[in-house]
C-alpha atoms as a PDB file:
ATOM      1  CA  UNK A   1      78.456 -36.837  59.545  1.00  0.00           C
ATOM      2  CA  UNK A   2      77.344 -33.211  59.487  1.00  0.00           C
ATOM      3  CA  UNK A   3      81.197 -32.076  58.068  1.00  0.00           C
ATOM      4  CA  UNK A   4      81.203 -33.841  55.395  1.00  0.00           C
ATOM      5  CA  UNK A   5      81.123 -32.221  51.942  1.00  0.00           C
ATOM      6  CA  UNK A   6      78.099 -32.957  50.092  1.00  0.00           C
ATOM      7  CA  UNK A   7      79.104 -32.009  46.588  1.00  0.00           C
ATOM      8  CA  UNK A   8      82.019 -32.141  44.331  1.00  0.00           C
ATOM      9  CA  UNK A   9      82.714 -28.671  44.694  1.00  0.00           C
ATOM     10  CA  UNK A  10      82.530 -28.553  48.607  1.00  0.00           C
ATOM     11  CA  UNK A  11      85.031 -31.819  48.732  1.00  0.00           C
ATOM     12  CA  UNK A  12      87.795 -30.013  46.004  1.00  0.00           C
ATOM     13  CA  UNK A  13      87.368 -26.821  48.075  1.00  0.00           C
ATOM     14  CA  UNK A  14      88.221 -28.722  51.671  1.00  0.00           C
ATOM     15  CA  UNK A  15      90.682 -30.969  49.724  1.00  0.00           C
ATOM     16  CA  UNK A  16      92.930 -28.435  48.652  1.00  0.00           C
ATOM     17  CA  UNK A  17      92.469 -26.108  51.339  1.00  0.00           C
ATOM     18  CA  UNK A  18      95.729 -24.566  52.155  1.00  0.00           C
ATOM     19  CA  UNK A  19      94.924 -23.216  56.127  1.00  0.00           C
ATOM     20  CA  UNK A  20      93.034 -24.880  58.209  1.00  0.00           C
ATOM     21  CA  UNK A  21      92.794 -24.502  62.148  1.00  0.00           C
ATOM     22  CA  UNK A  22      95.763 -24.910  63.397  1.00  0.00           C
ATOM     23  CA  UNK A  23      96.111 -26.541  67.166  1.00  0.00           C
ATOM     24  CA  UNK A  24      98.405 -24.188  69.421  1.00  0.00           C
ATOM     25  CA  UNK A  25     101.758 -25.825  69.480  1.00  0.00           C
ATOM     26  CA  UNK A  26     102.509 -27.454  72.630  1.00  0.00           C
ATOM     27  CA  UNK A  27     105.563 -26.925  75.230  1.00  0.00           C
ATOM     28  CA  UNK A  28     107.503 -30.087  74.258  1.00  0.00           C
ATOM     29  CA  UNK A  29     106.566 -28.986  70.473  1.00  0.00           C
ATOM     30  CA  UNK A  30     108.354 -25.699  70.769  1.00  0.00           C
ATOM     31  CA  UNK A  31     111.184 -26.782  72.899  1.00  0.00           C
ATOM     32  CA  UNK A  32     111.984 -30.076  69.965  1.00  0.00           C
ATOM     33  CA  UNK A  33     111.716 -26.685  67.225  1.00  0.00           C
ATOM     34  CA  UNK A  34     114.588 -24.814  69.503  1.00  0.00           C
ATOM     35  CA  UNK A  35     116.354 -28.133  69.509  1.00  0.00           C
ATOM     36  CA  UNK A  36     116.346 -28.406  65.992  1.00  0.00           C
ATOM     37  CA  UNK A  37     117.564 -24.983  65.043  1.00  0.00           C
ATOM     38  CA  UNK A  38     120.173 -25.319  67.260  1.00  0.00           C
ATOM     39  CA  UNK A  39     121.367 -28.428  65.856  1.00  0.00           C
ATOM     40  CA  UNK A  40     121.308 -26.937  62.728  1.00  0.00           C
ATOM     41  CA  UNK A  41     123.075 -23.641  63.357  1.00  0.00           C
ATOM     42  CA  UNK A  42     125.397 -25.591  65.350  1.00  0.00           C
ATOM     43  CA  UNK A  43     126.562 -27.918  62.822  1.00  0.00           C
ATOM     44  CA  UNK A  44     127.116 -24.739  60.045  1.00  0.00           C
ATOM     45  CA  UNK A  45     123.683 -26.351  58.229  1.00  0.00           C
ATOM     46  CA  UNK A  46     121.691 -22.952  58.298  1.00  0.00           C
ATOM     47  CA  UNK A  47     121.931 -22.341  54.552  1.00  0.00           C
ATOM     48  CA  UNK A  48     120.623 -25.721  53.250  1.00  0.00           C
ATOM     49  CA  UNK A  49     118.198 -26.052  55.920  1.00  0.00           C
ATOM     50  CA  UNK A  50     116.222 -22.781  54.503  1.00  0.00           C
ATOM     51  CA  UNK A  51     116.339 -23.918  51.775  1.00  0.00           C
ATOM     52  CA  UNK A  52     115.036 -27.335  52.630  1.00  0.00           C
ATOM     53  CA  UNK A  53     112.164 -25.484  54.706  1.00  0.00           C
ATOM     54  CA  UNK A  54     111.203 -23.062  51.810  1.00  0.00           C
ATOM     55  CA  UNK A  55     111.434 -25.769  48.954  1.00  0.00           C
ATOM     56  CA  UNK A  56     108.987 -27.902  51.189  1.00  0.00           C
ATOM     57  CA  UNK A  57     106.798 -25.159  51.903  1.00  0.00           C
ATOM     58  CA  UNK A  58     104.168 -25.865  49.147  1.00  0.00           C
ATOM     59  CA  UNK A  59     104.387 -29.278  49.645  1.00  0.00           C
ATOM     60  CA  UNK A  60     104.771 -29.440  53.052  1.00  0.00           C
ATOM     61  CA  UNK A  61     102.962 -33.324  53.791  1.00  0.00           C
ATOM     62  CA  UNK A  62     105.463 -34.629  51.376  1.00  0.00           C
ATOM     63  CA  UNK A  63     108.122 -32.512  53.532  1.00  0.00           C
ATOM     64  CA  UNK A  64     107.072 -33.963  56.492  1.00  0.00           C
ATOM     65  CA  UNK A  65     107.244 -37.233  55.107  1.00  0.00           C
ATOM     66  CA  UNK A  66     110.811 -37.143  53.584  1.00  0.00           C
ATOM     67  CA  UNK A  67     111.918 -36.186  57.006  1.00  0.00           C
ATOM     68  CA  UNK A  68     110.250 -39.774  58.193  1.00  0.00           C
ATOM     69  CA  UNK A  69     112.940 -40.915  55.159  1.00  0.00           C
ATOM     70  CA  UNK A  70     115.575 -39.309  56.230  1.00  0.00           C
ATOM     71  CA  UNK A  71     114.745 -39.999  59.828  1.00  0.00           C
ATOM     72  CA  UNK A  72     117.589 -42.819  60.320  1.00  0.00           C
ATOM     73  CA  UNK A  73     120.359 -40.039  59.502  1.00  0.00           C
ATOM     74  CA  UNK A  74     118.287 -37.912  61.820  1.00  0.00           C
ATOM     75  CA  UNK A  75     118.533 -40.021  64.977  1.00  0.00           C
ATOM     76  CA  UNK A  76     122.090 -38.923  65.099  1.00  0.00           C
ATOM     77  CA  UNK A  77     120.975 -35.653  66.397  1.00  0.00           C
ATOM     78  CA  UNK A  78     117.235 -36.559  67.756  1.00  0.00           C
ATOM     79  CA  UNK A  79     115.481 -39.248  69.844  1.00  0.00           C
ATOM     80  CA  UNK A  80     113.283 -41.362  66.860  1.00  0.00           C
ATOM     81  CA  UNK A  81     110.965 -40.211  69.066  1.00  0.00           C
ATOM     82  CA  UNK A  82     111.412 -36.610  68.595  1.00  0.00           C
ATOM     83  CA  UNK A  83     112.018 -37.483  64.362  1.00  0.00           C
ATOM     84  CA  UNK A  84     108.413 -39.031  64.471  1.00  0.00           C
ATOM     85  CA  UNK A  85     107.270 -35.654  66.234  1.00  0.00           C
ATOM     86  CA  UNK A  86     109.270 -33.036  64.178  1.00  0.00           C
ATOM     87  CA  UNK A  87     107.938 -35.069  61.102  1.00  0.00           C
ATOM     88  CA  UNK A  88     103.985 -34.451  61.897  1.00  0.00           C
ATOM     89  CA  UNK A  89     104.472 -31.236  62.927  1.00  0.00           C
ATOM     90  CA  UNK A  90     106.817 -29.944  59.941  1.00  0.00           C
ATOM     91  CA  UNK A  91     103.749 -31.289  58.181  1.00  0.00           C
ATOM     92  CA  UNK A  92     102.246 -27.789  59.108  1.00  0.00           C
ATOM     93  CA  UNK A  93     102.969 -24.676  57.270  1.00  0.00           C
ATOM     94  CA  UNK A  94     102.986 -22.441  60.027  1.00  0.00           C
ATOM     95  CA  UNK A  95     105.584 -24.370  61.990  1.00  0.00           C
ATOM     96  CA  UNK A  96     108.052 -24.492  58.734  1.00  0.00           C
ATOM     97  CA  UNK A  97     107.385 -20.788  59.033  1.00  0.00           C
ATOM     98  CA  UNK A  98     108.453 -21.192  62.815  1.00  0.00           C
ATOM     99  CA  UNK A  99     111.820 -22.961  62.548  1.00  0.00           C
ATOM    100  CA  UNK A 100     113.254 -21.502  59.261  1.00  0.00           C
ATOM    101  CA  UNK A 101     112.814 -17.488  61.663  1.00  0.00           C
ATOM    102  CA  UNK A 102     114.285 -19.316  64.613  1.00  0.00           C
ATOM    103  CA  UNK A 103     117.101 -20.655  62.685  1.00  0.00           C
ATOM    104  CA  UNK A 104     117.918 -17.226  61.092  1.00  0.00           C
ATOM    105  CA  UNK A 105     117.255 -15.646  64.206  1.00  0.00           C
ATOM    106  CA  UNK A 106     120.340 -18.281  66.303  1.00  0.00           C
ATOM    107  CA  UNK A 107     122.383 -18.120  62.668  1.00  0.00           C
ATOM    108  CA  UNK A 108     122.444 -14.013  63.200  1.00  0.00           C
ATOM    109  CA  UNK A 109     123.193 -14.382  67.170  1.00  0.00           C
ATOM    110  CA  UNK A 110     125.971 -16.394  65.900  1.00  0.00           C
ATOM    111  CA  UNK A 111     127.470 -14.143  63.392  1.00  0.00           C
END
């Protein structure tokens, strides 16, 4: 119980505390985030998806969430599997970050 904020001030501060440590992503992480640019340069999606990504940026939990939503349309590209995984991890601002350069990076291969 040592991490625990004692006072009002420590629990606002941790609260609203916009980078924390952020886990390495993992093999099967990075390889669903090249699956879903792909999809979405594939299917001529690049422009609303950056947007999507940098609307969601400052709310990125709520992002994350919207894509458990949307996640039936989803499964029509992804395993509900890999919609349950892209949805905690898009949770994280650093992977938004992630997928919107690798989607202008495949959209500029493309073009």
């Amino acid at each position: 119980m040592a991490d625990r904020p004692r006072t009002w001030k420590e629990w606002f501060a941790h609260a609203f505390a916009l980078d924390g440590k952020a886990e390495p992503l993992e093999e099967r992480d990075q390889a669903l985030l090249e699956k879903i640019a792909k999809g979405v340069v594939a299917r001529k999606m690049t422009a609303p998806a950056l947007l999507f990504l940098e609307s969601v940026k400052p709310l990125s939990f709520v992002g994350g969430q919207a894509l458990t939503f949307f996640g039936p349309v989803l499964e029509i590209v992804l395993k509900r599997e890999e919609v349950e995984r892209a949805s905690r991890l898009l949770e994280r601002r650093d992977v938004l970050e992630l997928v919107a350069q690798r989607i202008e990076a495949l959209e500029a291969e493309r073009g």
